[in-house]
Protein backbone atom coordinates (compact mmCIF):
# COMPACT_ATOMS: atom_id res chain seq x y z
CA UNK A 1 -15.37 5.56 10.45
CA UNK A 2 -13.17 2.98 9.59
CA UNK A 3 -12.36 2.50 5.92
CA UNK A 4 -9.75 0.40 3.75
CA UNK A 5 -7.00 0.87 5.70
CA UNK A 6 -3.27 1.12 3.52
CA UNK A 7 -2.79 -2.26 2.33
CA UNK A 8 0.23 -3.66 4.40
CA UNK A 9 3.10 -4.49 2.62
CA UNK A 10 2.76 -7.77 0.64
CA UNK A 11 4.55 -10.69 2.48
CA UNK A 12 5.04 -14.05 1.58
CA UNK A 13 6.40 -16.59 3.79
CA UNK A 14 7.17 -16.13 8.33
CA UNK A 15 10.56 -16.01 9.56
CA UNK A 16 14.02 -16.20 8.34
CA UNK A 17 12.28 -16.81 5.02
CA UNK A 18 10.04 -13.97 4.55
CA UNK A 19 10.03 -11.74 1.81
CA UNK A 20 8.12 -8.82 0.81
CA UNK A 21 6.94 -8.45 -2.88
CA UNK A 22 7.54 -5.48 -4.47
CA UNK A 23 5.62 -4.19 -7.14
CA UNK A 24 7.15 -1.21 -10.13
CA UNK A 25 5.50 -0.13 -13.32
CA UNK A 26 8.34 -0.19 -15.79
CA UNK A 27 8.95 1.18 -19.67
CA UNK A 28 10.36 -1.38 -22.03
CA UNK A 29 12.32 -0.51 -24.58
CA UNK A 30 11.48 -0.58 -28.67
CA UNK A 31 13.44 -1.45 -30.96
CA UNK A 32 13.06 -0.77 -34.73
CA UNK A 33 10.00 -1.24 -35.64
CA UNK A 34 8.90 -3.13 -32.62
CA UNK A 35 7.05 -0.61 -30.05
CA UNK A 36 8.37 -0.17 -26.46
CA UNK A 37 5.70 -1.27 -24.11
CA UNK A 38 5.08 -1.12 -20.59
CA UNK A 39 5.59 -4.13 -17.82
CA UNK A 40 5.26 -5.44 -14.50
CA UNK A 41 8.80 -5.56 -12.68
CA UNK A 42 8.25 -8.28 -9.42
CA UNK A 43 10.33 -8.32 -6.59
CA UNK A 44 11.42 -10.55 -3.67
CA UNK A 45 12.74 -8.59 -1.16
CA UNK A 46 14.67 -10.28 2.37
CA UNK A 47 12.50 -8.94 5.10
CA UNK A 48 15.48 -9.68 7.50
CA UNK A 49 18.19 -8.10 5.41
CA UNK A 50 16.19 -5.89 2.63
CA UNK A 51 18.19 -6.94 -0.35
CA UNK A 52 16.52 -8.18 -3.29
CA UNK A 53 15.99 -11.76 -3.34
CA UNK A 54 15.00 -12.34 -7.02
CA UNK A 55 12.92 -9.84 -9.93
CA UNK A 56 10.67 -11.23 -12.97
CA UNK A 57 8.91 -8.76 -15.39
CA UNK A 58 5.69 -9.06 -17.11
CA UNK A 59 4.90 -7.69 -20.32
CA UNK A 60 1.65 -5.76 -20.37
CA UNK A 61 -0.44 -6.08 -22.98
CA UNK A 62 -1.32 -3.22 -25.89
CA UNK A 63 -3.52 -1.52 -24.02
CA UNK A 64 -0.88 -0.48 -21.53
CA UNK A 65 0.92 1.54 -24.28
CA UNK A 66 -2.38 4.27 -24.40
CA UNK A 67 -0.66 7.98 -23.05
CA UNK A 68 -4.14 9.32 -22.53
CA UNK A 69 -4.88 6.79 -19.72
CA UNK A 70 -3.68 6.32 -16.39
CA UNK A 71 -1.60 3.13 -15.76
CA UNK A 72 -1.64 1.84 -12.51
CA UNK A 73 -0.50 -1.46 -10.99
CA UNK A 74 -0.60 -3.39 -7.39
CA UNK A 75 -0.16 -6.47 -5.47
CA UNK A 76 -3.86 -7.12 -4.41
CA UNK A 77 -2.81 -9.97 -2.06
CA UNK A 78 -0.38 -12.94 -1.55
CA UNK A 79 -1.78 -16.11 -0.61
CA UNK A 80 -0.36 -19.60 -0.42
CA UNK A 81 2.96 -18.60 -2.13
CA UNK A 82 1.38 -17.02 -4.81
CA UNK A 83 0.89 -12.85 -5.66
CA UNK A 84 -2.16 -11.78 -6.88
CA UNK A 85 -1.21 -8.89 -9.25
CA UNK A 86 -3.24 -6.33 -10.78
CA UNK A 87 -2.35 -3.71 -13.85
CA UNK A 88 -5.14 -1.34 -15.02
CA UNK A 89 -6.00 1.98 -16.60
CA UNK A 90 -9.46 3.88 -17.22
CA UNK A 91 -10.59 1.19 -19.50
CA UNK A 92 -9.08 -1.94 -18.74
CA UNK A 93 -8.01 -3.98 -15.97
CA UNK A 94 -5.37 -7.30 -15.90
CA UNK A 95 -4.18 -9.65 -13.43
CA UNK A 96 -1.81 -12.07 -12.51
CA UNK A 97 -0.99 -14.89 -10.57
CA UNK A 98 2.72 -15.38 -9.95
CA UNK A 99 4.27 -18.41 -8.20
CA UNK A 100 6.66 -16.82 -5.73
CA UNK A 101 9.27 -20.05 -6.12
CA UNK A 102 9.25 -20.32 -10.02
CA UNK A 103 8.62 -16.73 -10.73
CA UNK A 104 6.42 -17.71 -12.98
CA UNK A 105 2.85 -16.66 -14.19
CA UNK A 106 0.41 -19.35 -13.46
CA UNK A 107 -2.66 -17.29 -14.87
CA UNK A 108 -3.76 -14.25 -16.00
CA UNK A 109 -7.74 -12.53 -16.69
CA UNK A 110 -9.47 -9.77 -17.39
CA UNK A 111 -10.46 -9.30 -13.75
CA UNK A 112 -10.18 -6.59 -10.73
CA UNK A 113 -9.24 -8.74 -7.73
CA UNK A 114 -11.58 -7.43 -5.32
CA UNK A 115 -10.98 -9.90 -2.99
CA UNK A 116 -7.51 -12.46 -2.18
CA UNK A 117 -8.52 -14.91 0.62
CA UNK A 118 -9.45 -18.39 1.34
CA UNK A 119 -7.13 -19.65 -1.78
CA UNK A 120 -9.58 -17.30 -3.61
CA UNK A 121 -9.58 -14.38 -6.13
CA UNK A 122 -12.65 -12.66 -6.10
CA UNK A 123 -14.10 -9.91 -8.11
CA UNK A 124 -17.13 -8.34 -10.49
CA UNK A 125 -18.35 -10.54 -13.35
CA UNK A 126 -18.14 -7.69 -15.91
CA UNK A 127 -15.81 -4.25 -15.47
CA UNK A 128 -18.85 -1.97 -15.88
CA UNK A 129 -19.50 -0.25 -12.78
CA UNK A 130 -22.79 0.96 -14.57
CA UNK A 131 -24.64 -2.43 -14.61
CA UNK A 132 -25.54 -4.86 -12.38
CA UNK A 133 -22.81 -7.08 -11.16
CA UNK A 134 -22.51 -10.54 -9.76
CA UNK A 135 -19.02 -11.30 -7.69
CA UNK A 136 -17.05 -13.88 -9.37
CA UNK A 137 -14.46 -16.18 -7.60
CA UNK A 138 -11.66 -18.31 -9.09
CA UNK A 139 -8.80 -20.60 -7.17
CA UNK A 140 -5.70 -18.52 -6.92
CA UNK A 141 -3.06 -21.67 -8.27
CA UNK A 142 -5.10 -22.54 -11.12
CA UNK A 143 -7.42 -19.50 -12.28
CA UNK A 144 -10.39 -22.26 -12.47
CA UNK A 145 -13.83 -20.56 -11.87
CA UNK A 146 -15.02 -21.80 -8.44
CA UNK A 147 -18.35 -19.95 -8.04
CA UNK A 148 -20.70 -16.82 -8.96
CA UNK A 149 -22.77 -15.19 -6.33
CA UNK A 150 -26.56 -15.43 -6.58
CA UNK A 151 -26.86 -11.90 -5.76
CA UNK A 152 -26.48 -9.26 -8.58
CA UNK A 153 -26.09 -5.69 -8.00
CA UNK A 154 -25.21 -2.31 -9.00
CA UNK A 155 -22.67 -0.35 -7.30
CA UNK A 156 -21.20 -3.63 -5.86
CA UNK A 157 -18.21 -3.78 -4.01
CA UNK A 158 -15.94 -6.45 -2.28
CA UNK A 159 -13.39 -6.84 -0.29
CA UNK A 160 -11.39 -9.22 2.74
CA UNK A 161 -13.54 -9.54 5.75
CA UNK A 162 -11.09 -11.95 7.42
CA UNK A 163 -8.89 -15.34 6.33
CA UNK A 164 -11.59 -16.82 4.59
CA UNK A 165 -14.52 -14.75 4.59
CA UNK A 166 -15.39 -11.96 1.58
CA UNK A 167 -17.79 -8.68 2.26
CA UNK A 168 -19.75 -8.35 -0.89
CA UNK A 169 -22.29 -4.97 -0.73
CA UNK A 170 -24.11 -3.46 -3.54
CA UNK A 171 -27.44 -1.71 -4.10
CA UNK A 172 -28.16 1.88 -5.59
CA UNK A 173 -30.17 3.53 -2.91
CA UNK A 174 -31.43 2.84 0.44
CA UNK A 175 -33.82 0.69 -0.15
CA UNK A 176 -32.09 -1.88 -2.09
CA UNK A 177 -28.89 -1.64 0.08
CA UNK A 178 -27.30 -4.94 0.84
CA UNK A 179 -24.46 -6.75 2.68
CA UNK A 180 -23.27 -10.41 2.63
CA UNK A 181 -20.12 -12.44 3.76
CA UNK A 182 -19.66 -14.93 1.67
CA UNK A 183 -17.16 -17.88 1.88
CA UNK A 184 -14.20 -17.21 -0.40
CA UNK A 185 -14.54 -20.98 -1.24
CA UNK A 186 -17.73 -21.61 -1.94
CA UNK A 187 -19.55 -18.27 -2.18
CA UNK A 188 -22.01 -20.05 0.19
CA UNK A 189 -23.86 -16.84 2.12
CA UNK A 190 -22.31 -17.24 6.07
CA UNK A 191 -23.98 -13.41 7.21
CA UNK A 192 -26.56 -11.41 6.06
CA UNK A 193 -26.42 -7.83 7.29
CA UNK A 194 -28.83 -4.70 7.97
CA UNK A 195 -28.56 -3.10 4.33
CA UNK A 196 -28.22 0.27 6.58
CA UNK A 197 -24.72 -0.71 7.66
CA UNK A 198 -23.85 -0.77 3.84
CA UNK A 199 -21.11 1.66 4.25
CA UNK A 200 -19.53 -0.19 6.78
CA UNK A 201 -16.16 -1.98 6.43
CA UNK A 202 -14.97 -5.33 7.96
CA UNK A 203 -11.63 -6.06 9.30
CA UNK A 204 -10.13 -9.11 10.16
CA UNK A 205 -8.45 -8.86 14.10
CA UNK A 206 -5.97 -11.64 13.33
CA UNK A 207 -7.33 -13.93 15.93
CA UNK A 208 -10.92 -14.58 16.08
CA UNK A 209 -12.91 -12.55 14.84
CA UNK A 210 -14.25 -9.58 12.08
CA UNK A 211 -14.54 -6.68 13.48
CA UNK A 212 -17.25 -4.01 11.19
CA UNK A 213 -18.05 -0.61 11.76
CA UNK A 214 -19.24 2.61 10.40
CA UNK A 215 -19.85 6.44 10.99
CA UNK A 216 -22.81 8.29 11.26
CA UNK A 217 -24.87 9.70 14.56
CA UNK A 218 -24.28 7.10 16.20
CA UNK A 219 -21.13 5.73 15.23
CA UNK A 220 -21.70 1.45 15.74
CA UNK A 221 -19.32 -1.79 15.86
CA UNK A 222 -19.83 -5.48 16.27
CA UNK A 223 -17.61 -8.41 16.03
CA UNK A 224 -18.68 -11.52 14.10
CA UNK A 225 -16.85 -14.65 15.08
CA UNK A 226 -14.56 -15.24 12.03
CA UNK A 227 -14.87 -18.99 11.77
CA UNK A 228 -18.68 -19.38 12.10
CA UNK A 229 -20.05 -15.74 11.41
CA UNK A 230 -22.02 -15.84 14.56
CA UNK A 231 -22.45 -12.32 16.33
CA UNK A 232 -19.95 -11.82 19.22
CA UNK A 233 -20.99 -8.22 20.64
CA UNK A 234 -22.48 -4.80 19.44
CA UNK A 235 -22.22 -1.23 20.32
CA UNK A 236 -23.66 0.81 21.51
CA UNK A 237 -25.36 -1.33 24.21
CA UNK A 238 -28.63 0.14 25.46
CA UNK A 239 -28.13 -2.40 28.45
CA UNK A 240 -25.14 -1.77 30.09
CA UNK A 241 -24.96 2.17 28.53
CA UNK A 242 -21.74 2.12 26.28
CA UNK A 243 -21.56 4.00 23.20
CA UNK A 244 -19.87 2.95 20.26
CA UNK A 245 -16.35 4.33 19.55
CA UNK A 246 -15.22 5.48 15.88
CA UNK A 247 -12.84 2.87 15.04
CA UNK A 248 -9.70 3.38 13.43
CA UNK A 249 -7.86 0.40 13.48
CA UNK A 250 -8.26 -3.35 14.47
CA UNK A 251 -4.54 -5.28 14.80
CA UNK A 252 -4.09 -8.86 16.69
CA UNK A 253 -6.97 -8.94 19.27
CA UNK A 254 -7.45 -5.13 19.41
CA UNK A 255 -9.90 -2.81 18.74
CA UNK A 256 -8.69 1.03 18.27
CA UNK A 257 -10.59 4.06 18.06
CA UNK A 258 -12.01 7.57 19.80
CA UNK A 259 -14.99 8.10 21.61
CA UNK A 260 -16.70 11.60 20.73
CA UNK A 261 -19.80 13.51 22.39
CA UNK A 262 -19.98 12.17 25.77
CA UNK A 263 -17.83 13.14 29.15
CA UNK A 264 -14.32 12.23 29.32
CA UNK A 265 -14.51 11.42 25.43
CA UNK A 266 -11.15 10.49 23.89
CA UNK A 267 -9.16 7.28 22.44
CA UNK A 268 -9.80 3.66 23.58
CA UNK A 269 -8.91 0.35 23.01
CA UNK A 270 -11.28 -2.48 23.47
CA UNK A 271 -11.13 -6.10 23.27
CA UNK A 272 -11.94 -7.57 20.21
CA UNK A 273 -13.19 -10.77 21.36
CA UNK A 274 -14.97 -9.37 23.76
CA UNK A 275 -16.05 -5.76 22.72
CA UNK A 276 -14.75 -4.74 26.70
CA UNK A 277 -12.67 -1.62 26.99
CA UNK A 278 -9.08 -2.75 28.01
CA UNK A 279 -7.36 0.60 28.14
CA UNK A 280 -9.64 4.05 28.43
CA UNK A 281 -6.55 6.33 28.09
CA UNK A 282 -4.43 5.21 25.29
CA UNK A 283 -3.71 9.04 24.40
CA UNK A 284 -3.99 8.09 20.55
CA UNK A 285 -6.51 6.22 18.06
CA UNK A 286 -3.66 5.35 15.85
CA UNK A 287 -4.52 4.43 11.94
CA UNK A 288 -2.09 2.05 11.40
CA UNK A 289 -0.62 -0.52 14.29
CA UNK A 290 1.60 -3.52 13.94
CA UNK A 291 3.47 -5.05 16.83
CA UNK A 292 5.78 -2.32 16.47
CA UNK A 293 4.28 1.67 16.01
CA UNK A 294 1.44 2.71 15.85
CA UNK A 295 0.49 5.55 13.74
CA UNK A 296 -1.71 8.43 14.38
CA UNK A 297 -3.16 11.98 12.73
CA UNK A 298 -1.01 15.02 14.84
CA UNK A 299 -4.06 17.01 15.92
CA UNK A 300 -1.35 20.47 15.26
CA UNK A 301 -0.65 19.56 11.84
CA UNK A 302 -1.39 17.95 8.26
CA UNK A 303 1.62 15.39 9.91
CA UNK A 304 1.03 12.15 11.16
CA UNK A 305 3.16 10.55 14.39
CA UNK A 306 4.53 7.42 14.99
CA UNK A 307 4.21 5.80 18.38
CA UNK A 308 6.39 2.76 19.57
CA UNK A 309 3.57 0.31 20.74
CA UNK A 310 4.33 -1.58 24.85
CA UNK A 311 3.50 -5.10 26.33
């Protein structure tokens, strides 16, 4: 089924001026009696040329400095000429909003950015994974609280379900399973979903709609219209007899995935808006896509293969 896929790299403007925002863990110096501590080294990279733009460095705090624990760091999203970024180890979690034409931090909290979308940051109310959690939103230029879900639950989870839409699922068993969309806004409820679909993920196609699916026997997908949360189509589809495929990938208007366990099973690409097959012999179900490769799994190997992608 389709999960997270590799986040993309982080870009912030279109064009001539684009840049993609590089993200290092780096080792500061001590000096005397001063400690060396660990930071956050940001960089604007040319996307047309590849040579660094500008750098600013964050200091991390105390916590950082802990040998025992594993330090980790990312850019969780860029929205609005601002980068979301997050530093955390076992026991603690930090992030930052940088403005990408001051290089400067605008805010920082005690948060895990779930979610960066719809001028939003969104993510758990409290870092225990072991209690029950409400999803927690704030603007991404100011840091000012905006909303708290309603909901509470254990095992929560968010993440992007489109340009200004959040997927927000929690529950311990089967019984209690959940899943919302949420506006990234407002936090106002747009979707309510079969809690057995809880393990599904939610992609954005970069046109019109959210594309979610899952695994199991069968495997399913359905589109939700991305401005109005409205369902578009579902698979399978007892009346006209298609099966669901097991997506892999959804990129500008295109759904991409493999068909298993009927005749003449193999990869296929269907229409997002539309849920209609548009090619039935792709020869791969690629991972990754972008307007130019597409990536899949060599079926001979541990290796994956790039493809250049036509029309």
């Amino acid at each position: 089924m389709l999960r997270r896929a590799p986040r993309p790299p982080a870009v912030s403007g279109t064009g001539a001026d684009a840049e993609v925002i590089a993200l290092f863990l780096v080792k500061i110096p001590g000096s005397g009696t001063t400690p060396a501590d660990y930071g956050l080294e940001i960089i604007g990279v040319e996307a047309a040329t590849s040579r660094p733009a500008w750098r600013t460095e964050i200091v991390l705090p105390a916590w950082s400095r802990d040998r025992y624990l594993t330090l980790s760091a990312e850019v969780a999203g860029v929205e609005n000429g601002i980068a979301v970024v997050r530093a955390s180890n076992d026991d603690n979690e930090m992030t930052y909003a940088v403005d990408l034409s001051t290089h400067k931090t605008l805010w920082q909290k005690e948060l895990a950015p779930w979610a960066v979308t719809g001028g939003a940051v969104v993510g758990p109310n409290v870092p225990d994974p072991y209690t029950e959690r409400h999803l927690t939103a704030f603007d991404i230029s100011t840091g000012r609280p905006l909303w708290t879900s309603r909901k509470s639950s254990g095992a929560a989870s968010a993440r992007e379900a489109g340009p200004h839409l959040v997927q927000f699922t929690g529950g311990w068993g089967i019984g209690d399973r959940f899943v919302q969309l949420l506006d990234a806004r407002t936090g106002k409820v747009r979707s309510t979903i079969d809690g057995s679909f809880a393990d599904m993920g939610c992609t954005y196609d970069g046109k019109a709609v959210i594309v979610c699916t899952g695994g199991g026997s069968p495997a399913y997908a359905f589109a939700l219209d991305a401005t109005s949360a409205d369902l578009v189509w579902q698979l399978p589809d007892k009346a006209t007899d298609r099966v669901a495929p097991s997506v892999t990938a959804v990129f500008n208007g295109a759904v991409y995935g493999k068909v298993t366990g009927t005749e003449g099973a193999g990869p296929v690409v269907l229409d997002s808006r539309t849920g209609l097959d548009i090619e039935t012999s792709p020869g791969i179900a690629p991972v990754a896509v972008n307007g130019y490769v597409g990536i899949a799994p060599d079926s001979g190997s541990d290796t994956a293969l790039a493809y250049r992608t036509t029309g």
